[in-house]
N, C-alpha and C. Protein backbone atom coordinates (compact mmCIF):
# COMPACT_ATOMS: atom_id res chain seq x y z
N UNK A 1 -14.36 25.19 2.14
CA UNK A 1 -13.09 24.64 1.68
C UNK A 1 -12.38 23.94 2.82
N UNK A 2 -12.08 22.85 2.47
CA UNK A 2 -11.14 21.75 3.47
C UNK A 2 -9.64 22.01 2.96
N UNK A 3 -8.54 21.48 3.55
CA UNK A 3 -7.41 20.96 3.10
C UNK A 3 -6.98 20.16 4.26
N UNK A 4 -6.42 18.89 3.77
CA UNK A 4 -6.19 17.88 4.63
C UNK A 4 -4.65 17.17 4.20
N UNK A 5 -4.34 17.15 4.96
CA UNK A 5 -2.68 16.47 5.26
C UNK A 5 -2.68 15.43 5.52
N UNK A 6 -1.72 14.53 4.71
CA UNK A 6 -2.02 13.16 5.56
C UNK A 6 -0.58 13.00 6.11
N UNK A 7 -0.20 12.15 7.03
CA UNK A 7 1.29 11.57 7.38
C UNK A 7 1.18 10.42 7.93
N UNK A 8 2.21 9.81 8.44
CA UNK A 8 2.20 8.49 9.03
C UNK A 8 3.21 7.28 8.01
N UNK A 9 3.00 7.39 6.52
CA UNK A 9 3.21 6.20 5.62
C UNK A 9 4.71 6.13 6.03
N UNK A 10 5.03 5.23 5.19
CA UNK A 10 6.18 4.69 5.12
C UNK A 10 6.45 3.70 4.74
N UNK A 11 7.54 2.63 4.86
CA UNK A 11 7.96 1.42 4.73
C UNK A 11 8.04 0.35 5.57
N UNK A 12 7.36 -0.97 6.23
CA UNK A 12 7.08 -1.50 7.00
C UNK A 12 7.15 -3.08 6.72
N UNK A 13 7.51 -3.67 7.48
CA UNK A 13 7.70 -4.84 6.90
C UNK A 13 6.21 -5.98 7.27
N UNK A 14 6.05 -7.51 6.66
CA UNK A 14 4.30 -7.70 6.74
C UNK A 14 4.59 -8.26 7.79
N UNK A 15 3.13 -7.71 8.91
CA UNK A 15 3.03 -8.20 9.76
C UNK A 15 2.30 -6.59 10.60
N UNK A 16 3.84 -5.96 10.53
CA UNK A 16 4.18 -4.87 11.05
C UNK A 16 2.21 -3.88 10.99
N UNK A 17 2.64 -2.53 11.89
CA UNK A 17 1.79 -2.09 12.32
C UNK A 17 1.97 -0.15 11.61
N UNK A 18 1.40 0.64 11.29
CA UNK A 18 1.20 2.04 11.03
C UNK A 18 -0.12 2.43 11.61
N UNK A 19 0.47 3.96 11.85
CA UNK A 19 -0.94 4.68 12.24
C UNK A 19 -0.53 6.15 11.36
N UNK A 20 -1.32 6.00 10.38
CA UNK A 20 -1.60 7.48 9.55
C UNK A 20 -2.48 8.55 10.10
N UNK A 21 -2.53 9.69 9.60
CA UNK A 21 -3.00 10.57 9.98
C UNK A 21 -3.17 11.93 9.15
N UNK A 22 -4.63 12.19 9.61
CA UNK A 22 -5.10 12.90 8.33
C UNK A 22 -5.46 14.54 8.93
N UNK A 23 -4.90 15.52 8.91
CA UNK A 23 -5.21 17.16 9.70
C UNK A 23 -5.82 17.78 8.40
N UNK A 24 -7.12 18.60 9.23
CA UNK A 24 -8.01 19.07 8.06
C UNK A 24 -7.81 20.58 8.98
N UNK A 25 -7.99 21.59 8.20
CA UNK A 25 -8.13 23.06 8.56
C UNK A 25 -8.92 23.51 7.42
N UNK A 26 -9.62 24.51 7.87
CA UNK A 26 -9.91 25.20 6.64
C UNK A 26 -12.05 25.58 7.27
N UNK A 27 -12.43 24.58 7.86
CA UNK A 27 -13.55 24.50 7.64
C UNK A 27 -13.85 24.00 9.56
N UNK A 28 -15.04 23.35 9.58
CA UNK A 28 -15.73 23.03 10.43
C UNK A 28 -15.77 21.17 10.49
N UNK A 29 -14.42 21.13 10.87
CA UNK A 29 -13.96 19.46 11.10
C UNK A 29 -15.21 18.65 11.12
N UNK A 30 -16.01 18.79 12.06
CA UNK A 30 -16.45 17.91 13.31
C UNK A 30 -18.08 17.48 12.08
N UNK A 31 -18.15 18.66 11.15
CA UNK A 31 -19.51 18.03 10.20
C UNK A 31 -19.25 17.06 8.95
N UNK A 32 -18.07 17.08 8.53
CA UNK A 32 -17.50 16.06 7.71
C UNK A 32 -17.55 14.68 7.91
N UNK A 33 -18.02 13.66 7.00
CA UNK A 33 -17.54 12.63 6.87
C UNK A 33 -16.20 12.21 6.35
N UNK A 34 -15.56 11.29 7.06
CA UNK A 34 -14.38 11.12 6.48
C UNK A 34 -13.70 9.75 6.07
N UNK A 35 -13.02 9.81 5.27
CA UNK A 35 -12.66 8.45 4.63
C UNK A 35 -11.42 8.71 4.35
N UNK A 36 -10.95 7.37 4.32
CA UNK A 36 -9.53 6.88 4.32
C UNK A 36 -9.59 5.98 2.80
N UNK A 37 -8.22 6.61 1.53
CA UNK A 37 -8.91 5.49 0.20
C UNK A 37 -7.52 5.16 0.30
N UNK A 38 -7.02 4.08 -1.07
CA UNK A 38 -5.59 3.64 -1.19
C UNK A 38 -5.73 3.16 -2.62
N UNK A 39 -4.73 3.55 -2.96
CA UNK A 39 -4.65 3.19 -4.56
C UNK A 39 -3.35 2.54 -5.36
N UNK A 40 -3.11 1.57 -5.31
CA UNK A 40 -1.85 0.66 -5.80
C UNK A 40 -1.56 0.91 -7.17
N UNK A 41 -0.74 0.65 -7.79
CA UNK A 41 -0.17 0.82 -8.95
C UNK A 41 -1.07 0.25 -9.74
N UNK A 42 -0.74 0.58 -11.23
CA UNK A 42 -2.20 -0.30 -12.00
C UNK A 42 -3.54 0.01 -11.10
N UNK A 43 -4.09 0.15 -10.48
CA UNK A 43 -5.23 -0.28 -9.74
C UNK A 43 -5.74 1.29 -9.26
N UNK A 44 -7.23 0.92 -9.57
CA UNK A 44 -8.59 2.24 -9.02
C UNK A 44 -8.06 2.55 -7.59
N UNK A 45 -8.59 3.69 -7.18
CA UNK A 45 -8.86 4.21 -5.74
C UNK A 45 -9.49 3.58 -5.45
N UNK A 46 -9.54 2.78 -4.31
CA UNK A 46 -10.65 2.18 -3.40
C UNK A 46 -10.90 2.34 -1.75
N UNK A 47 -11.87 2.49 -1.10
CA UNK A 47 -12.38 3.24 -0.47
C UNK A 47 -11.87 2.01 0.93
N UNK A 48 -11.22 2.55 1.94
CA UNK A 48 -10.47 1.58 2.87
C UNK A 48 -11.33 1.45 4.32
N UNK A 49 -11.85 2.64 4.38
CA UNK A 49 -12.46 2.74 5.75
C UNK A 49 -13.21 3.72 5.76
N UNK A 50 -14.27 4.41 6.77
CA UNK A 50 -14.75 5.52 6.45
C UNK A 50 -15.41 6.09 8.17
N UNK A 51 -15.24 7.12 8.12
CA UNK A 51 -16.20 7.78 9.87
C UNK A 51 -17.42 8.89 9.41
N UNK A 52 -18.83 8.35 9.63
CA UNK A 52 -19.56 10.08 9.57
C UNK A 52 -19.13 10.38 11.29
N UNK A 53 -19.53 11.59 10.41
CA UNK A 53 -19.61 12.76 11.78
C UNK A 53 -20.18 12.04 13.47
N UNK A 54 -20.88 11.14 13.03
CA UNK A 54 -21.69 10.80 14.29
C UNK A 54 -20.67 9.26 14.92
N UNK A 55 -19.37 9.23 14.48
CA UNK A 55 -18.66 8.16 14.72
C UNK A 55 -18.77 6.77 14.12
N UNK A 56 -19.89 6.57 13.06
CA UNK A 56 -19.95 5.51 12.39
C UNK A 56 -18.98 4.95 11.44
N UNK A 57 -18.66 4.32 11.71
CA UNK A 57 -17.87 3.34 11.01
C UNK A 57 -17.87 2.36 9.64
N UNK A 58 -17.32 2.30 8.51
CA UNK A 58 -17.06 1.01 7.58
C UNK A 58 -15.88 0.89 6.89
N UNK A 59 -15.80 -0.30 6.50
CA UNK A 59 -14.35 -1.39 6.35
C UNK A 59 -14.21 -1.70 4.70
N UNK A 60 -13.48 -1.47 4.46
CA UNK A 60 -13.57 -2.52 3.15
C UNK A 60 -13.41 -3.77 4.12
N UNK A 61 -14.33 -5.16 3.32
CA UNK A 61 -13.27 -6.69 3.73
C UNK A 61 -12.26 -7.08 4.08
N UNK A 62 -11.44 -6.45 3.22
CA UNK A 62 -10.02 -6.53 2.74
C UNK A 62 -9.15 -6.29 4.09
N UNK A 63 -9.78 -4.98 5.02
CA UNK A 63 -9.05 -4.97 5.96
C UNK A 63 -9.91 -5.01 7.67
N UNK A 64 -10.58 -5.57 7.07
CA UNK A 64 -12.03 -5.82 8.47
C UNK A 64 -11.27 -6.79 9.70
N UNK A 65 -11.13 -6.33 10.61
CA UNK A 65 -10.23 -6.78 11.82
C UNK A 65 -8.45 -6.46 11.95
N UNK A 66 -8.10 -5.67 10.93
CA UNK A 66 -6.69 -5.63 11.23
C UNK A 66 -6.64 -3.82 11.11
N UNK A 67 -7.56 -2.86 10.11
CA UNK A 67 -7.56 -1.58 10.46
C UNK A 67 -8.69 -1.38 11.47
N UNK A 68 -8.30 0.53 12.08
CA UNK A 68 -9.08 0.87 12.92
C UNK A 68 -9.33 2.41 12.32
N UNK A 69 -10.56 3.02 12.23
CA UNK A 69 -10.44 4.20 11.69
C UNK A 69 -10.71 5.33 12.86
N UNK A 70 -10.34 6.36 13.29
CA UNK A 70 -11.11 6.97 14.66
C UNK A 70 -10.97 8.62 13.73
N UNK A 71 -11.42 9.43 15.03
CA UNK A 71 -11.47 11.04 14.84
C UNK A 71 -11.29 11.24 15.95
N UNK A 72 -10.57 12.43 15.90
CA UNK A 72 -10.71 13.23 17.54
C UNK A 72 -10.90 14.94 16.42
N UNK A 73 -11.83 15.23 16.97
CA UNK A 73 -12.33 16.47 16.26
C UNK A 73 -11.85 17.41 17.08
N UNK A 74 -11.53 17.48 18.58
CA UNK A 74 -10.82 18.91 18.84
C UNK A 74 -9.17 18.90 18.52
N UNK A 75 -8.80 17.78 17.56
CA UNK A 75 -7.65 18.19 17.13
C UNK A 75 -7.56 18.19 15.32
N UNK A 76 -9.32 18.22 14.91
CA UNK A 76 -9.17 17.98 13.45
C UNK A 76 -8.58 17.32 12.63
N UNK A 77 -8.84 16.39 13.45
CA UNK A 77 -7.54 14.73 12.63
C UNK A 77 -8.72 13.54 12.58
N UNK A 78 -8.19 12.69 11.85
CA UNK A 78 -9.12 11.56 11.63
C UNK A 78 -7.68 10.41 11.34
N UNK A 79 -7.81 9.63 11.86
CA UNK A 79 -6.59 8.49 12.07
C UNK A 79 -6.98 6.84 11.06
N UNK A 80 -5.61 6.35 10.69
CA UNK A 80 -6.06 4.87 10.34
C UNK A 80 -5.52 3.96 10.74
N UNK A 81 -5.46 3.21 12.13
CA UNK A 81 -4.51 2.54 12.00
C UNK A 81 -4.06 1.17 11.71
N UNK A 82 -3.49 0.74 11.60
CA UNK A 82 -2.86 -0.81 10.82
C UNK A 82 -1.67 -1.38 11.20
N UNK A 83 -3.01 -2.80 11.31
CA UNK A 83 -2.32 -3.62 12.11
C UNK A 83 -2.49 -4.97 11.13
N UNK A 84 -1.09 -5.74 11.40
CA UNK A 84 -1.47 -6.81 10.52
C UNK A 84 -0.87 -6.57 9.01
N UNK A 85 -0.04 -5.89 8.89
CA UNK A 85 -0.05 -5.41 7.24
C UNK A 85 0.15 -6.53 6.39
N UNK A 86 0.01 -6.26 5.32
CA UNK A 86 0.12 -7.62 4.38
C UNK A 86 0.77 -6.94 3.18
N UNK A 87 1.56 -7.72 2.15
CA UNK A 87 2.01 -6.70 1.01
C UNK A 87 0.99 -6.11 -0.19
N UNK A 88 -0.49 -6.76 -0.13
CA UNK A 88 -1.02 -6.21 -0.70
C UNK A 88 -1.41 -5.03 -0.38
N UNK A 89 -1.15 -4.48 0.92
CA UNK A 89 -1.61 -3.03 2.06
C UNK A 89 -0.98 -2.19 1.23
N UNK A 90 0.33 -2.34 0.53
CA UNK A 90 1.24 -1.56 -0.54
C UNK A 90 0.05 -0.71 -1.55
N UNK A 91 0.16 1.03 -1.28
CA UNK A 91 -0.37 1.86 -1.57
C UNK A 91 0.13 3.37 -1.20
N UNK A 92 -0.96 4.12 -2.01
CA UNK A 92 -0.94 5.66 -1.83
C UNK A 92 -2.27 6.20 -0.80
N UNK A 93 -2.37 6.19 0.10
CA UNK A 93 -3.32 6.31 0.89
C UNK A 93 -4.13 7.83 1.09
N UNK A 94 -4.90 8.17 0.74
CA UNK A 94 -5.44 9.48 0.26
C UNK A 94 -6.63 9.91 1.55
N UNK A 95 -6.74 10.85 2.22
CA UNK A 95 -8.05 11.22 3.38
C UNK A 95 -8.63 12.11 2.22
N UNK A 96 -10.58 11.74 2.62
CA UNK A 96 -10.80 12.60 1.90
C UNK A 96 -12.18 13.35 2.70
N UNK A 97 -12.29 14.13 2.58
CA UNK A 97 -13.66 14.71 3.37
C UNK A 97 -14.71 15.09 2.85
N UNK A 98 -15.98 14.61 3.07
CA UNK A 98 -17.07 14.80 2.74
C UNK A 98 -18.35 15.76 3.16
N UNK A 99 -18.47 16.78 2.79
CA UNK A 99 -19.37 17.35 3.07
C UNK A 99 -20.96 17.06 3.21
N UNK A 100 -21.04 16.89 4.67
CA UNK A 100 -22.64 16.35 4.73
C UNK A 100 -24.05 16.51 3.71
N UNK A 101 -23.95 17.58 3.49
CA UNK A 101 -24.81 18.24 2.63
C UNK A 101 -24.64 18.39 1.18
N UNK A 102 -23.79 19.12 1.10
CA UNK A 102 -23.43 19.98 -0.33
C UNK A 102 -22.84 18.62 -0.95
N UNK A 103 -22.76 18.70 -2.69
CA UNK A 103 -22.19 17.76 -3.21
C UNK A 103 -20.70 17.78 -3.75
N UNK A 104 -19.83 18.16 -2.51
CA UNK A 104 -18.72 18.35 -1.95
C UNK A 104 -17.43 17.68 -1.53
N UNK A 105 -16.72 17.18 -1.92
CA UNK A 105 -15.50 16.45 -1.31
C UNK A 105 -14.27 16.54 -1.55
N UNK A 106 -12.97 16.67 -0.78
CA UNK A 106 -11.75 17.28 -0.48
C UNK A 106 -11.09 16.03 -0.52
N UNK A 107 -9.57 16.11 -1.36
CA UNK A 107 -8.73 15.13 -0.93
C UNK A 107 -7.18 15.77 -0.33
N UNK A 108 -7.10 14.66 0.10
CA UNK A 108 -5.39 15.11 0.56
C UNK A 108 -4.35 14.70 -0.20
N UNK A 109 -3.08 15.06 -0.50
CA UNK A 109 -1.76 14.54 -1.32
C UNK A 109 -1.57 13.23 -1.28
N UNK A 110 -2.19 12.22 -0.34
CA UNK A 110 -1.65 11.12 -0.08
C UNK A 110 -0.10 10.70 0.54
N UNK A 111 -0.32 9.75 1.13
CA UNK A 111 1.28 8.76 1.75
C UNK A 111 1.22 7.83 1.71
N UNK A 112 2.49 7.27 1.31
CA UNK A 112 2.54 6.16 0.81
C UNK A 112 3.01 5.26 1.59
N UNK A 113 2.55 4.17 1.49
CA UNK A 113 2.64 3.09 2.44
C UNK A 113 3.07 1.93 1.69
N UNK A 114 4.46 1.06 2.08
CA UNK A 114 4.89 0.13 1.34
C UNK A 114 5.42 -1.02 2.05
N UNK A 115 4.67 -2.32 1.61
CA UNK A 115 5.67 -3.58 2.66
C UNK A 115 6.35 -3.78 1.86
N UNK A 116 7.43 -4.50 2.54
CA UNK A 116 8.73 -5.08 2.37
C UNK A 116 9.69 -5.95 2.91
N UNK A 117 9.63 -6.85 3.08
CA UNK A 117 10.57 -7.93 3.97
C UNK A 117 12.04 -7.40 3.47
């Protein structure tokens, strides 16, 4: 069992920059894959960024050169940060963790992240 927190969101105007943040307890951080999703009004969850365990990395398009996704596992956090926002960035941003093995995965409450001039 995971449980993961996210924080960071807020209100930001476009251009502007956030760094979210996702704290997992419960389990053994460091074997999880982890992903970062966001889900706009009307609109599916879609999958924003992602880290396995071994530091690998992927992007949606959408935000390929303006997010950064990292981990620091001796503090059981996995980070997103954003740069560049645009008003389509306007979302509920959800961490979710993946269990290497088992057919397993944890989400967090989400934060919400909103531009605004």
């Amino acid at each position: 069992q995971v449980q993961l927190v996210e924080s960071g969101g807020g209100l930001v105007q476009p251009g502007g920059s956030l760094r979210l943040s996702c704290a997992a307890s419960g389990s053994i951080f460091s074997i999880y894959a982890m992903g970062w999703y966001r889900q706009a009004p009307g609109k599916q969850r879609e999958l924003v960024a992602s880290i396995t365990s071994g530091g690998s990395t992927n992007y949606a398009d959408s935000v390929k050169g303006r997010f950064t996704i990292s981990r620091d596992n001796a503090k059981n956090t996995v980070y997103l940060q954003m740069n560049s926002l645009k008003p389509e960035d306007t979302a509920v941003y959800y961490c979710r963790a993946d269990h290497p093995f088992l057919d397993r995965h944890y989400w967090g409450q989400g934060t919400q992240v909103t531009l605004s001039s």
